[in-house]
Structure formats: structure tokens, C-alpha cells
C-alpha atoms as a PDB file:
ATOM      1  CA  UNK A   1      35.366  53.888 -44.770  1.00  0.00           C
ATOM      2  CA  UNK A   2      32.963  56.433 -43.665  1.00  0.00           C
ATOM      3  CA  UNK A   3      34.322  60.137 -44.210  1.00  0.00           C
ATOM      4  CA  UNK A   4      32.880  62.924 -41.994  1.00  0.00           C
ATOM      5  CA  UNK A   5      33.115  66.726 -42.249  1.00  0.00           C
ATOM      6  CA  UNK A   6      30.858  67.897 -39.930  1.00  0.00           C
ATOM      7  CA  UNK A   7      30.408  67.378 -36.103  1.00  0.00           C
ATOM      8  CA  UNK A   8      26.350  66.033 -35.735  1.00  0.00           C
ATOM      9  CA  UNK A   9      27.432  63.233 -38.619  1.00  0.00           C
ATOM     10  CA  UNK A  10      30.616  62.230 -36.409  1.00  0.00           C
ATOM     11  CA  UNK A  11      28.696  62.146 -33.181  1.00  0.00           C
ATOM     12  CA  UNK A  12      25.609  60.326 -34.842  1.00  0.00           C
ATOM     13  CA  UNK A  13      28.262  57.580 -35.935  1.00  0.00           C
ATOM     14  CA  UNK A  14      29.823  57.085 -32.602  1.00  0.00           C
ATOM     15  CA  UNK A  15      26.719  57.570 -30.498  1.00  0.00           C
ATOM     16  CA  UNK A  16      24.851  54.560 -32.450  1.00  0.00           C
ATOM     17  CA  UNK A  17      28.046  52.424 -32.113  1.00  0.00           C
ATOM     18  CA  UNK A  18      27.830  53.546 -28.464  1.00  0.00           C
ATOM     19  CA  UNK A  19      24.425  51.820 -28.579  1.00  0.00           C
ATOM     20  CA  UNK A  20      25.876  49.102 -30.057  1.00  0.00           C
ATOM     21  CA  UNK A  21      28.392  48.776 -27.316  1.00  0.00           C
ATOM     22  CA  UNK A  22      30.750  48.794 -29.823  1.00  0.00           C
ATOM     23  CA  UNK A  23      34.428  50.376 -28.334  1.00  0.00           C
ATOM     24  CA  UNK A  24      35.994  52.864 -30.285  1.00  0.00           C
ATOM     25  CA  UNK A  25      39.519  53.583 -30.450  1.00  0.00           C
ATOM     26  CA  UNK A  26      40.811  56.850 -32.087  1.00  0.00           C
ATOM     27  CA  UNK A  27      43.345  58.254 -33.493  1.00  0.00           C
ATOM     28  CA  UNK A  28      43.689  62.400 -33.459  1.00  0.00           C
ATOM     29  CA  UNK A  29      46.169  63.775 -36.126  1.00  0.00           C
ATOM     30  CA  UNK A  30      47.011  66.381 -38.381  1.00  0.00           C
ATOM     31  CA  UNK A  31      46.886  64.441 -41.521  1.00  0.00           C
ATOM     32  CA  UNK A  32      50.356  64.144 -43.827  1.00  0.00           C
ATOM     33  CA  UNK A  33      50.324  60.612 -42.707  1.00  0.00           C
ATOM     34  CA  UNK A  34      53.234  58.393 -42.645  1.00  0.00           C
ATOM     35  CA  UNK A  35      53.985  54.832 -41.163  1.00  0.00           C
ATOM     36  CA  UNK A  36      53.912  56.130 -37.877  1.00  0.00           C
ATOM     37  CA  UNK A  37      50.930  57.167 -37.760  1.00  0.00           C
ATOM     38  CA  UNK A  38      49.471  53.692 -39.497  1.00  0.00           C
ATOM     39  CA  UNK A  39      51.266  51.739 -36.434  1.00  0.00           C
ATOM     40  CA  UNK A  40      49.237  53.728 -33.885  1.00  0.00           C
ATOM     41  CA  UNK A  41      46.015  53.033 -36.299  1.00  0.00           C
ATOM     42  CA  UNK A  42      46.696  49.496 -36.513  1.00  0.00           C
ATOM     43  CA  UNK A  43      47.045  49.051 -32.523  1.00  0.00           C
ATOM     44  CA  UNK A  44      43.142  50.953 -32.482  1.00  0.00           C
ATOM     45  CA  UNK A  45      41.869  48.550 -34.475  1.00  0.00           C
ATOM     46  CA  UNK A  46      43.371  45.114 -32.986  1.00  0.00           C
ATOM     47  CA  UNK A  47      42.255  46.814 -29.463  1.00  0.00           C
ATOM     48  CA  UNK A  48      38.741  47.503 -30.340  1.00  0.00           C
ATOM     49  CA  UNK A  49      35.955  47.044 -32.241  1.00  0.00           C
ATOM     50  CA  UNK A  50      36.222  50.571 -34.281  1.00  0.00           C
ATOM     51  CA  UNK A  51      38.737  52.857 -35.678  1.00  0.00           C
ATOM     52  CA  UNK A  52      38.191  56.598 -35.702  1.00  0.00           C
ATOM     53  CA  UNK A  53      40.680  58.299 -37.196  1.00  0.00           C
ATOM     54  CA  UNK A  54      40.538  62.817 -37.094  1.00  0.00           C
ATOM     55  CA  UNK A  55      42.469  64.765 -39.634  1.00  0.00           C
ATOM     56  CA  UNK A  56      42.933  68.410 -38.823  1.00  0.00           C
ATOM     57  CA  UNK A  57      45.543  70.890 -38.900  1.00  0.00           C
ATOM     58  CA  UNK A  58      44.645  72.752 -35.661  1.00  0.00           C
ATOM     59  CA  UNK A  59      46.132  76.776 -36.246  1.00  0.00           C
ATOM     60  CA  UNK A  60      45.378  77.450 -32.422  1.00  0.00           C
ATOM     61  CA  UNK A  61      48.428  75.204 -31.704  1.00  0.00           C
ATOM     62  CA  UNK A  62      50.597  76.896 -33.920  1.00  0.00           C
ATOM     63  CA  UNK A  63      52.427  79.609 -32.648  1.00  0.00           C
ATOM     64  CA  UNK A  64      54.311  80.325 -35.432  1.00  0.00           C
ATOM     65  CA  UNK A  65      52.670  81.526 -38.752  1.00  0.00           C
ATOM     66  CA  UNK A  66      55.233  80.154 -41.471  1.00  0.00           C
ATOM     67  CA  UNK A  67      54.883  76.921 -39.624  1.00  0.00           C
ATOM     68  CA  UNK A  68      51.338  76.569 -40.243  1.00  0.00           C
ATOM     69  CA  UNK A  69      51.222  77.666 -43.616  1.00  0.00           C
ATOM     70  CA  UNK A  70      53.935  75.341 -44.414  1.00  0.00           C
ATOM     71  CA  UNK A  71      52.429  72.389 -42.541  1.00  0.00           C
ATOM     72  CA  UNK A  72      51.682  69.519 -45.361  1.00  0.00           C
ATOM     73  CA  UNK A  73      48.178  69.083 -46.342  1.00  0.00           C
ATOM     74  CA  UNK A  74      48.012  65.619 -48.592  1.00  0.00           C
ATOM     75  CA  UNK A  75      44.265  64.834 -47.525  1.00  0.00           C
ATOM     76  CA  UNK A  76      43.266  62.619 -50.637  1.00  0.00           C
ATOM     77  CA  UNK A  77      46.663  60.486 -49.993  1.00  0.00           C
ATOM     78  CA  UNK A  78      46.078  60.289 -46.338  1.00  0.00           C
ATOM     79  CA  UNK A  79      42.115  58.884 -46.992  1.00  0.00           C
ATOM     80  CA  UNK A  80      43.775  56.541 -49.417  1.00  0.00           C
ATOM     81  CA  UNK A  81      46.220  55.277 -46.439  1.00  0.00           C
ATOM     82  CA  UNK A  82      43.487  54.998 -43.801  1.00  0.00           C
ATOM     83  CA  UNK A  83      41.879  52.733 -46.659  1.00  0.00           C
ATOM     84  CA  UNK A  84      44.396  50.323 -46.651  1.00  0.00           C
ATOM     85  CA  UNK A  85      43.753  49.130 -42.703  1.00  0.00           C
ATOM     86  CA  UNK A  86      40.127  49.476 -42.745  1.00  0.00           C
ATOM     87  CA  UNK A  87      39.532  52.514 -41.413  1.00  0.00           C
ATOM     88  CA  UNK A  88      35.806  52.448 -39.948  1.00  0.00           C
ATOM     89  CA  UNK A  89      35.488  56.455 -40.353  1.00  0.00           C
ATOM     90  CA  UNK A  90      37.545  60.086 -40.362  1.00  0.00           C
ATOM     91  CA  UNK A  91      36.691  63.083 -39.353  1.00  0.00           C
ATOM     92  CA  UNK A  92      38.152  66.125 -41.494  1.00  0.00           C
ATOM     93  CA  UNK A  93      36.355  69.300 -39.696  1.00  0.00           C
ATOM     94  CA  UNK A  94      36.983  72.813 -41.543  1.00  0.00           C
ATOM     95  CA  UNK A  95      38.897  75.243 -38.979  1.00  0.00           C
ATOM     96  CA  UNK A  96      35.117  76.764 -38.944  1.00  0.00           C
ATOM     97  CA  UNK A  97      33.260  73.646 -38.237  1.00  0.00           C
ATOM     98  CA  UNK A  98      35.539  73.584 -35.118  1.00  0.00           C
ATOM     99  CA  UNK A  99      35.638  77.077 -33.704  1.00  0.00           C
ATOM    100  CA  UNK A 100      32.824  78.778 -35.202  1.00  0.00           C
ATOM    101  CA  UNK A 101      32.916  80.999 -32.072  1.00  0.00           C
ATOM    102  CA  UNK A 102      36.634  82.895 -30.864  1.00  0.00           C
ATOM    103  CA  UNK A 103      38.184  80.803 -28.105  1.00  0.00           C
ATOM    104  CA  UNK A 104      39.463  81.949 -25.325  1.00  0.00           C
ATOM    105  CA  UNK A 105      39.436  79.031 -22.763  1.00  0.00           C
ATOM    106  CA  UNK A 106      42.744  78.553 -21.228  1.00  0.00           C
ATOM    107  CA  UNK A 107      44.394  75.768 -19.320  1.00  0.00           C
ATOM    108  CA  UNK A 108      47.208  75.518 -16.675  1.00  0.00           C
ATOM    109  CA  UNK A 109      49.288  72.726 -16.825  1.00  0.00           C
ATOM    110  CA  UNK A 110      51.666  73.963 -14.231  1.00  0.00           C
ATOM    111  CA  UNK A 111      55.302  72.984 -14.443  1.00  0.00           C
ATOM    112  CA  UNK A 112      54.662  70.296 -17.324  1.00  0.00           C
ATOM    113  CA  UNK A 113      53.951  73.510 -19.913  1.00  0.00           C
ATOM    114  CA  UNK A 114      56.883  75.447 -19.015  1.00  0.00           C
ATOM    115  CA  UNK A 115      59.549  73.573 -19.794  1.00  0.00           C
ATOM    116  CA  UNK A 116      61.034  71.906 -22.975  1.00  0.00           C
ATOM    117  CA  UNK A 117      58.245  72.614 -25.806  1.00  0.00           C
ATOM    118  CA  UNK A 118      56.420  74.646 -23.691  1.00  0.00           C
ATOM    119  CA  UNK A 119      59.009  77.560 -23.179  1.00  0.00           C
ATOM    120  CA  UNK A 120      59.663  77.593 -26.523  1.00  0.00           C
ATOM    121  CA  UNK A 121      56.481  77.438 -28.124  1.00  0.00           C
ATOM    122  CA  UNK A 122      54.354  79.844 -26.061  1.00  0.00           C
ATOM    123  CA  UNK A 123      50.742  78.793 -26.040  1.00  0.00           C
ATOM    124  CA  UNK A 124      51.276  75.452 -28.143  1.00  0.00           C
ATOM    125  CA  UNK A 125      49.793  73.447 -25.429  1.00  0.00           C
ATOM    126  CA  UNK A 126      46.931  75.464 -24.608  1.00  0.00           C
ATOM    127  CA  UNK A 127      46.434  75.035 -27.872  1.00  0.00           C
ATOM    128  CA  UNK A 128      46.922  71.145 -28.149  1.00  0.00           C
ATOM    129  CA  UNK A 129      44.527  71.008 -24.887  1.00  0.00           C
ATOM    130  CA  UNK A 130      41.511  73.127 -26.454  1.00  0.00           C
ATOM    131  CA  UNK A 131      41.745  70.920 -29.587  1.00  0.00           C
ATOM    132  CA  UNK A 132      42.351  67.581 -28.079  1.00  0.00           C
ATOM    133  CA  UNK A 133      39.059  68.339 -25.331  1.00  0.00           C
ATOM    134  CA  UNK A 134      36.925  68.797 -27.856  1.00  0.00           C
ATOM    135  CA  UNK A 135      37.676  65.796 -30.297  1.00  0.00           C
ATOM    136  CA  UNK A 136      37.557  63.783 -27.352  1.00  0.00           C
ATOM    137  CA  UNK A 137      33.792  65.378 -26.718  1.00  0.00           C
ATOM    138  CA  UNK A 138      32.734  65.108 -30.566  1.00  0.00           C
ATOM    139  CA  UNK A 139      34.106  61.323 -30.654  1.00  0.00           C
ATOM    140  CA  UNK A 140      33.369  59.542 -27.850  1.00  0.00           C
ATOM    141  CA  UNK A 141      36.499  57.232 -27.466  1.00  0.00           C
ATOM    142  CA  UNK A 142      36.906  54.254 -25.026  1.00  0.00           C
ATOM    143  CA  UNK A 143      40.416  54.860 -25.813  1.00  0.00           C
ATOM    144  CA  UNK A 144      43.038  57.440 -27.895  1.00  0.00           C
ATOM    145  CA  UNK A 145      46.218  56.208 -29.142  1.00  0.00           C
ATOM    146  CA  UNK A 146      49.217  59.172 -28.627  1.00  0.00           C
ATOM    147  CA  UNK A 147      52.695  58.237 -30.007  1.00  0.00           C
ATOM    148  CA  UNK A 148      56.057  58.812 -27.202  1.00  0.00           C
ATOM    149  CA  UNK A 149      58.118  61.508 -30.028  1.00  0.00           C
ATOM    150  CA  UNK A 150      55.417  64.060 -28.486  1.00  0.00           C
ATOM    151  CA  UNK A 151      56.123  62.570 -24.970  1.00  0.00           C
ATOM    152  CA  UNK A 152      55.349  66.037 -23.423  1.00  0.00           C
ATOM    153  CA  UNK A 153      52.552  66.404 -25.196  1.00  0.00           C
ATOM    154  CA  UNK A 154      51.434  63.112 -24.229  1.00  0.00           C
ATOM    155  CA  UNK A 155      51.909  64.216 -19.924  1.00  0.00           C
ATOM    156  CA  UNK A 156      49.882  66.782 -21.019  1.00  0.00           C
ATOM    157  CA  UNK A 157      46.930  65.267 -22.538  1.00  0.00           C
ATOM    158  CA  UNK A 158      46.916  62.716 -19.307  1.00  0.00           C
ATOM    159  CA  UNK A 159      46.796  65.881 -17.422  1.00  0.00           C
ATOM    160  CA  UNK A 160      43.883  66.996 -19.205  1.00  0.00           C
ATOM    161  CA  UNK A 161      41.933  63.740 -18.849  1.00  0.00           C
ATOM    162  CA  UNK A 162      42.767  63.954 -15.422  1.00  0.00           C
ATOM    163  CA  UNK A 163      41.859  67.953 -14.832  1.00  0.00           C
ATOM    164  CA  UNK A 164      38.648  67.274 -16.921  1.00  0.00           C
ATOM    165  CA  UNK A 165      37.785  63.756 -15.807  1.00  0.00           C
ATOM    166  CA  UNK A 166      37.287  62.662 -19.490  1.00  0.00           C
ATOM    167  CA  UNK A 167      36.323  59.082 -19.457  1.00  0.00           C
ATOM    168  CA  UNK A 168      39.068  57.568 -21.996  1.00  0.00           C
ATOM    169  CA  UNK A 169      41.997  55.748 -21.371  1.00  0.00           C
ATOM    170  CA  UNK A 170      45.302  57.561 -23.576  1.00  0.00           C
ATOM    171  CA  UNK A 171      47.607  54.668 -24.460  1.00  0.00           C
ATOM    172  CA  UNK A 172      51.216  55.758 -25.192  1.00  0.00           C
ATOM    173  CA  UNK A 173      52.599  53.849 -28.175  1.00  0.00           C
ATOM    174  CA  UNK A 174      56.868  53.513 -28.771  1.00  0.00           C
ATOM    175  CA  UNK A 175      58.306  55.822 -31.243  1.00  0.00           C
ATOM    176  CA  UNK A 176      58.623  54.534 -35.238  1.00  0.00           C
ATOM    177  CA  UNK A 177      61.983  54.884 -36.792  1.00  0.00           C
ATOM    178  CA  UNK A 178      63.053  54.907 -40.062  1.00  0.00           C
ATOM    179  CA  UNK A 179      65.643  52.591 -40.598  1.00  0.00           C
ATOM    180  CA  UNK A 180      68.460  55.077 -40.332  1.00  0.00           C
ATOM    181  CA  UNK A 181      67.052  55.898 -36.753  1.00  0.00           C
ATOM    182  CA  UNK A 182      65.195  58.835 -37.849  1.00  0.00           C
ATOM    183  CA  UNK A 183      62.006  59.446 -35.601  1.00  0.00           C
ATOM    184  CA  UNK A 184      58.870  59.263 -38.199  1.00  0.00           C
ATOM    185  CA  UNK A 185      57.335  62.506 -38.763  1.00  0.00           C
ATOM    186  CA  UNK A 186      55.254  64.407 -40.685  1.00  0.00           C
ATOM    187  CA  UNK A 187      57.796  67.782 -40.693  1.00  0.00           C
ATOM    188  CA  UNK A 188      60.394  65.207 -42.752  1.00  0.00           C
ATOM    189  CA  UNK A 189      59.030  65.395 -46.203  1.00  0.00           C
ATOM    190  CA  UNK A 190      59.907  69.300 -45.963  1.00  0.00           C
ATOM    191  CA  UNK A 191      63.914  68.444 -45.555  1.00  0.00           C
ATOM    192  CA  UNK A 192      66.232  68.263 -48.534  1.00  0.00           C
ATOM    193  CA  UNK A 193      68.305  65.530 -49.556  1.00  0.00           C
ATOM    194  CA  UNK A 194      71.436  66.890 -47.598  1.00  0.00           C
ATOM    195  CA  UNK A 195      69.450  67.352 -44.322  1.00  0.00           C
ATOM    196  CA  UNK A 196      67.692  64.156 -44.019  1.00  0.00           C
ATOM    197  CA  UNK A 197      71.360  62.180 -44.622  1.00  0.00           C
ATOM    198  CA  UNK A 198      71.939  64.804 -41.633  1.00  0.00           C
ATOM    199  CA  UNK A 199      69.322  64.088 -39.375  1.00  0.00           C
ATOM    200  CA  UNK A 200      69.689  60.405 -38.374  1.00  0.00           C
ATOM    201  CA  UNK A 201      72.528  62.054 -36.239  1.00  0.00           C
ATOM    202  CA  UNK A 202      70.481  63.087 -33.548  1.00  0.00           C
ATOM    203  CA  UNK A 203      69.242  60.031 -32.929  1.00  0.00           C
ATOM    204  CA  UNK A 204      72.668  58.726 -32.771  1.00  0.00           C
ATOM    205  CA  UNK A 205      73.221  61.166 -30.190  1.00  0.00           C
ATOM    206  CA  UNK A 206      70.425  60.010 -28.230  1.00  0.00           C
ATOM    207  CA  UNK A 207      71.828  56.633 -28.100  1.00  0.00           C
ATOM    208  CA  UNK A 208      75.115  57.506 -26.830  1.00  0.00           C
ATOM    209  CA  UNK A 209      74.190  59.859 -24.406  1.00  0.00           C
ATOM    210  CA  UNK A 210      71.555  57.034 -22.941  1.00  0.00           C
ATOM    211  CA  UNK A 211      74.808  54.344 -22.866  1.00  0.00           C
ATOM    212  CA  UNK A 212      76.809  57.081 -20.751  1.00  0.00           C
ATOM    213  CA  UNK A 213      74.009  57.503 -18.275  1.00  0.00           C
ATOM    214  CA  UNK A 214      76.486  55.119 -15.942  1.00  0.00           C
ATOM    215  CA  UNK A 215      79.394  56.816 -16.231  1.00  0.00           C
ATOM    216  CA  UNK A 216      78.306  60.906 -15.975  1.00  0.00           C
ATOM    217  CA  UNK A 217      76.401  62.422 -13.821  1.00  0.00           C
ATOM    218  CA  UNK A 218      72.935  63.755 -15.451  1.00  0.00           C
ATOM    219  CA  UNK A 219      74.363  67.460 -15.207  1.00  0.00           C
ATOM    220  CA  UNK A 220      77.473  66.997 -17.063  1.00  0.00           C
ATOM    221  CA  UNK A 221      75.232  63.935 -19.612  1.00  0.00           C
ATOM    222  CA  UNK A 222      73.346  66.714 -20.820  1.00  0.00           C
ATOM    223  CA  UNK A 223      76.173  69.015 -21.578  1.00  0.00           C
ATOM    224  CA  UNK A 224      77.860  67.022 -23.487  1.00  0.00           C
ATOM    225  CA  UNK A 225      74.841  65.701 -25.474  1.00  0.00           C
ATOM    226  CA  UNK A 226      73.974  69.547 -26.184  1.00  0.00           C
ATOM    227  CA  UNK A 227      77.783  70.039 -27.430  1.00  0.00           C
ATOM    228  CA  UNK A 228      77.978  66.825 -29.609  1.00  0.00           C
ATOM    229  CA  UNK A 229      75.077  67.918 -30.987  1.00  0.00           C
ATOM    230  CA  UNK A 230      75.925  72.138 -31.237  1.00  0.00           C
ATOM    231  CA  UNK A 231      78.973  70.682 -33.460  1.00  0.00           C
ATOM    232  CA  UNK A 232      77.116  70.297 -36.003  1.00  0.00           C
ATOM    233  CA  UNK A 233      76.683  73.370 -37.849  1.00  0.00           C
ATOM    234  CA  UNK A 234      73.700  72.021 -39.380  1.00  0.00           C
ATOM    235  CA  UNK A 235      71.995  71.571 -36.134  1.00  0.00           C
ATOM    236  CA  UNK A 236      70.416  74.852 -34.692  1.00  0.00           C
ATOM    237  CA  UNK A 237      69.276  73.335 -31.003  1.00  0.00           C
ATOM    238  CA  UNK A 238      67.294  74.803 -29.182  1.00  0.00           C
ATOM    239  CA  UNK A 239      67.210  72.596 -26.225  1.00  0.00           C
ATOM    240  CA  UNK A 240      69.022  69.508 -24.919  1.00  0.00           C
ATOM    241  CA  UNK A 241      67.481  68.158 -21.123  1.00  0.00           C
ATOM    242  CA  UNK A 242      67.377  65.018 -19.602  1.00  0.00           C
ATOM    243  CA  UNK A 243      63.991  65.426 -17.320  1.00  0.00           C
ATOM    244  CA  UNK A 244      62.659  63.303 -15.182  1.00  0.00           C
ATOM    245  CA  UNK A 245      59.508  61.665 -16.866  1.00  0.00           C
ATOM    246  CA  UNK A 246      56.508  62.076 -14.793  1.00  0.00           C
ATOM    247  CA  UNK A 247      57.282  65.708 -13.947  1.00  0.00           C
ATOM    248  CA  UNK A 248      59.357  66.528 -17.077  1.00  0.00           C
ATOM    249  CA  UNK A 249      62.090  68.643 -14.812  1.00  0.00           C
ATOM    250  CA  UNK A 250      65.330  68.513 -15.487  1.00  0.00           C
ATOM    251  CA  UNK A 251      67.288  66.046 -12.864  1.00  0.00           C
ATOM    252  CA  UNK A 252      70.055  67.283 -11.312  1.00  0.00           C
ATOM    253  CA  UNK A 253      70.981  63.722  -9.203  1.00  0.00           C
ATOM    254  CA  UNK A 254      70.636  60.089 -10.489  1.00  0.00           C
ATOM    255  CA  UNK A 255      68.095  58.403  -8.321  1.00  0.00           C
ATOM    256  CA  UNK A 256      66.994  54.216  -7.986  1.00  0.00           C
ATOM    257  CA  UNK A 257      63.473  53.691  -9.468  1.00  0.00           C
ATOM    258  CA  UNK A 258      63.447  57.219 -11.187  1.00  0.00           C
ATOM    259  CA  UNK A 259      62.562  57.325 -14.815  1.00  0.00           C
ATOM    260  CA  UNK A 260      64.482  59.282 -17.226  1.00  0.00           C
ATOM    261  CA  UNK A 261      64.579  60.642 -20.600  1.00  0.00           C
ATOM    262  CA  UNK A 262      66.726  62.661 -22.664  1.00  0.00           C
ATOM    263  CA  UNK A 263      64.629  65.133 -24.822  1.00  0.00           C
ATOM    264  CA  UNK A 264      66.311  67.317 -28.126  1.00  0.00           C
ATOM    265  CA  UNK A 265      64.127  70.079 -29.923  1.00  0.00           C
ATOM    266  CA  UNK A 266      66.506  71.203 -32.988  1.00  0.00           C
ATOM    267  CA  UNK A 267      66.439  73.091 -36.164  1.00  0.00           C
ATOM    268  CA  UNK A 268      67.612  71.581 -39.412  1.00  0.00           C
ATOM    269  CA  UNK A 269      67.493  73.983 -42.218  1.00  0.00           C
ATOM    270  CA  UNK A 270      63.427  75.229 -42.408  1.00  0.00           C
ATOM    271  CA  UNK A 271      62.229  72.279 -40.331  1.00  0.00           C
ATOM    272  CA  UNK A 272      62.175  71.895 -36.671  1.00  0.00           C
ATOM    273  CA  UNK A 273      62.651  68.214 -35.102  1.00  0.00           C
ATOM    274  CA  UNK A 274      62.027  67.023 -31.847  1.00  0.00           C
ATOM    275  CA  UNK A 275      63.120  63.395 -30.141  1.00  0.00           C
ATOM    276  CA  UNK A 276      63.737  61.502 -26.663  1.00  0.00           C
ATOM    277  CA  UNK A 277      64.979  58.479 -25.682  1.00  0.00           C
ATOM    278  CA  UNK A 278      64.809  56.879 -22.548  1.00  0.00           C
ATOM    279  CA  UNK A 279      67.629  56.601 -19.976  1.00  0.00           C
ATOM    280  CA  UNK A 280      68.138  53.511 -17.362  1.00  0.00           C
ATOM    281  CA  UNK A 281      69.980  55.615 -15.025  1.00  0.00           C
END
């Protein structure tokens, strides 16, 4: 496995497998890997002839200080995970080898930004955007693998391709659960014992407000999803909505052929979860 720090050595790899016309499928994280992450990895590889894998722990995304400082950093145990399904190469830029210059490009995403993650993370995707344009740039990909926990991050990066005209296809890949139901993430090595028996109850939730989605109508669904889950006083959420999920607005009506999802964004204790699941309406 080939391990890059700099930007010329990444694009020299990519642009002689280019050559080659070897496809390349990549990966973009922030490192603190976890099975998730490997499932996404594993796809890249079956589905083309490289793996690229990014680690970096992009501060332009965070707008939150504490968060960023507390964000895990386990780089030699992540390299020693990529090892075990043949990584082809990784790319772990410095915060300088990335912006060496201020940035002040911004993006407008319209109604998909304003809603959900966006209202309460001001500037998050702008920040995701600026990050995510560039990898693409530095690596080349025929195609980037995105997991469906970040599914609003994920309409955004499609918007971006499509705003940009990047040439890669973004493939959306199902959400990994623990066995409990817990949605994999890095943020769940930071909860305590007492929280993370806790946590596999929004999940739960999820599941019974998607089994009621015949019987209530979406208004009065996402009510009572927000109060099963407010009655937990371990549960600080922030936001319950069941959006449609090309537009990501929040449906007022039941429609045939419409796609749904139910979206939660929730504190427990110091860490801050998000899930979805989706609704057959």
C-alpha cells in the first residue's frame, strides 16, 4: 500500500494509472476508521481496478471548535486497516498541504443546505463542498463511494458534481449497523458505557416510526417520533423530519411514487449522532 502526503505524489499515482486505463475508485474520509468505512472500501475495490483511499480531518467543515479538537485521530491504526483489504494507496494531506492559501470560495446549494444539518451547522456544507472538489481534482476518480448515514451530505455532493460537471459517478452505499442497530460511526468511540447501551434506541425509533408510515399522516409521524424520542432524558434532539428525499423538505402530504425518509440529528452526552431510515409511504 502506497502512502501519500503530498498532492504532486497523489496525482503522479493516479495520472499514470490513468495511462494505464486503470479505474480508480475512492474513498474520501476523515480517518478513525471503523467497519463502515471498510464496507464502502471493499465495494471500490470489487468495482474497479484501484482503491484510493483519503484520510483527512477537514477543520473548514467544522463549525464547532470542541468538535474538531475532539475528533479521533488513530492514523497508524487506520493504515493498518486499509492494509488488511489491499489498499492500492492513501492520501493523508497536512491541513497546509491542502489550503496553503485562505479560502474563501463559497457554494449555494439552495434549499438542500438549509434544512436538517444545514440549519444547524452553519457553513458545514460549504465546507464539505470545498474539501470534497478538490480531492476529487487531486485524485482523479472514475467513481467515489459515499455511505446513506450522511444522506444529506450525499444530495449535496451530487449537487456539486452536477454544479461543477466533475466527471465521477458518486455511488451511495446502505448504512452499516452494529448489531444492536446502532449506525457505524466514527463519533461512537467518544460515548461511555451508559450512552452507547442508550443509543441503539434511536434506531429503534426509526423503525417504528417507518412501520406507522400507514397509519399517520407524515405531520403527526414526525411528532410523535420527535416525542418518543424527547422522552428520553438522555437524548438532547435537535431535529426530527421526515423529508422528502430528492429535495430533502419536509412533506406535509403522503404522495404515490414519492420517496421518503425520516432523518434524527441528536445529542447523547458530548457526542452528537445523526441517522435516517427510509419510509414506504
Amino acid at each position: 500500500m502506497l502512502v501519500f502526503k503530498t498532492i504532486d505524489e497523489t496525482r503522479k499515482f493516479v495520472s499514470q494509472a490513468r495511462e494505464l486505463d486503470q479505474t480508480i475508485g475512492f474513498v474520501p474520509t476523515m480517518g478513525a476508521l471503523h467497519p463502515g468505512h471498510l464496507e464502502l472500501m471493499r465495494r471500490a475495490k470489487k468495482e474497479n481496478d484501484l482503491l484510493v483511499v483519503s484520510i483527512f480531518v477537514n477543520p473548514i467543515q467544522f463549525n464547532n471548535a470542541t468538535d474538531l479538537k475532539k475528533y479521533p485521530r488513530v492514523l497508524f491504526k487506520d493504515l493498518e486497516m486499509l492494509k488488511t483489504i489491499d489498499c492500492d494507496a492513501v492520501f493523508v494531506p497536512s491541513v497546509k498541504e491542502m489550503y496553503p492559501e485562505p479560502i474563501n470560495k463559497t457554494f449555494d446549494f439552495g434549499p438542500l443546505e438549509n434544512v436538517m444539518e444545514g440549519a444547524f451547522r452553519p457553513g458545514h456544507f460549504n465546507g464539505v463542498a470545498i474539501v470534497v472538489e478538490k480531492l476529487f481534482e487531486i485524485v482523479e476518480p472514475h467513481k467515489a463511494y459515499f455511505g446513506e448515514k450522511d444522506f444529506q451530505q450525499l444530495a449535496i455532493i451530487k449537487s456539486l458534481v452536477e454544479m461543477e460537471r466533475i466527471p465521477v459517478e458518486i455511488v451511495p452505499c446502505a448504512i452499516v449497523r452494529e448489531k444492536d442497530g446502532l449506525a457505524m460511526s466514527s463519533r461512537n468511540v467518544r460515548l461511555s458505557p451508559e450512552e452507547r447501551a442508550m443509543a441503539p434506541r434511536i434506531f429503534k425509533v426509526l423503525k417504528e416510526v417507518a412501520g406507522k408510515a400507514g397509519e399517520m399522516d407524515p405531520v403527526l409521524l414526525q411528532q410523535w417520533g420527535m416525542k418518543q424520542l424527547q422522552a428520553e432524558e438522555a437524548f438532547d434532539v435537535e431535529y426530527f423530519q421526515i423529508a422528502e428525499d430528492a429535495t430533502l423538505q419536509t412533506i406535509v402530504n403522503w404522495q404515490i411514487g414519492q420517496g421518503a425518509l425520516a432523518f434524527v440529528a441528536l445529542k447523547l452526552g458530548q457526542v452528537r449522532l445523526i441517522d435516517n431510515i427510509r419510509i414506504n409511504s
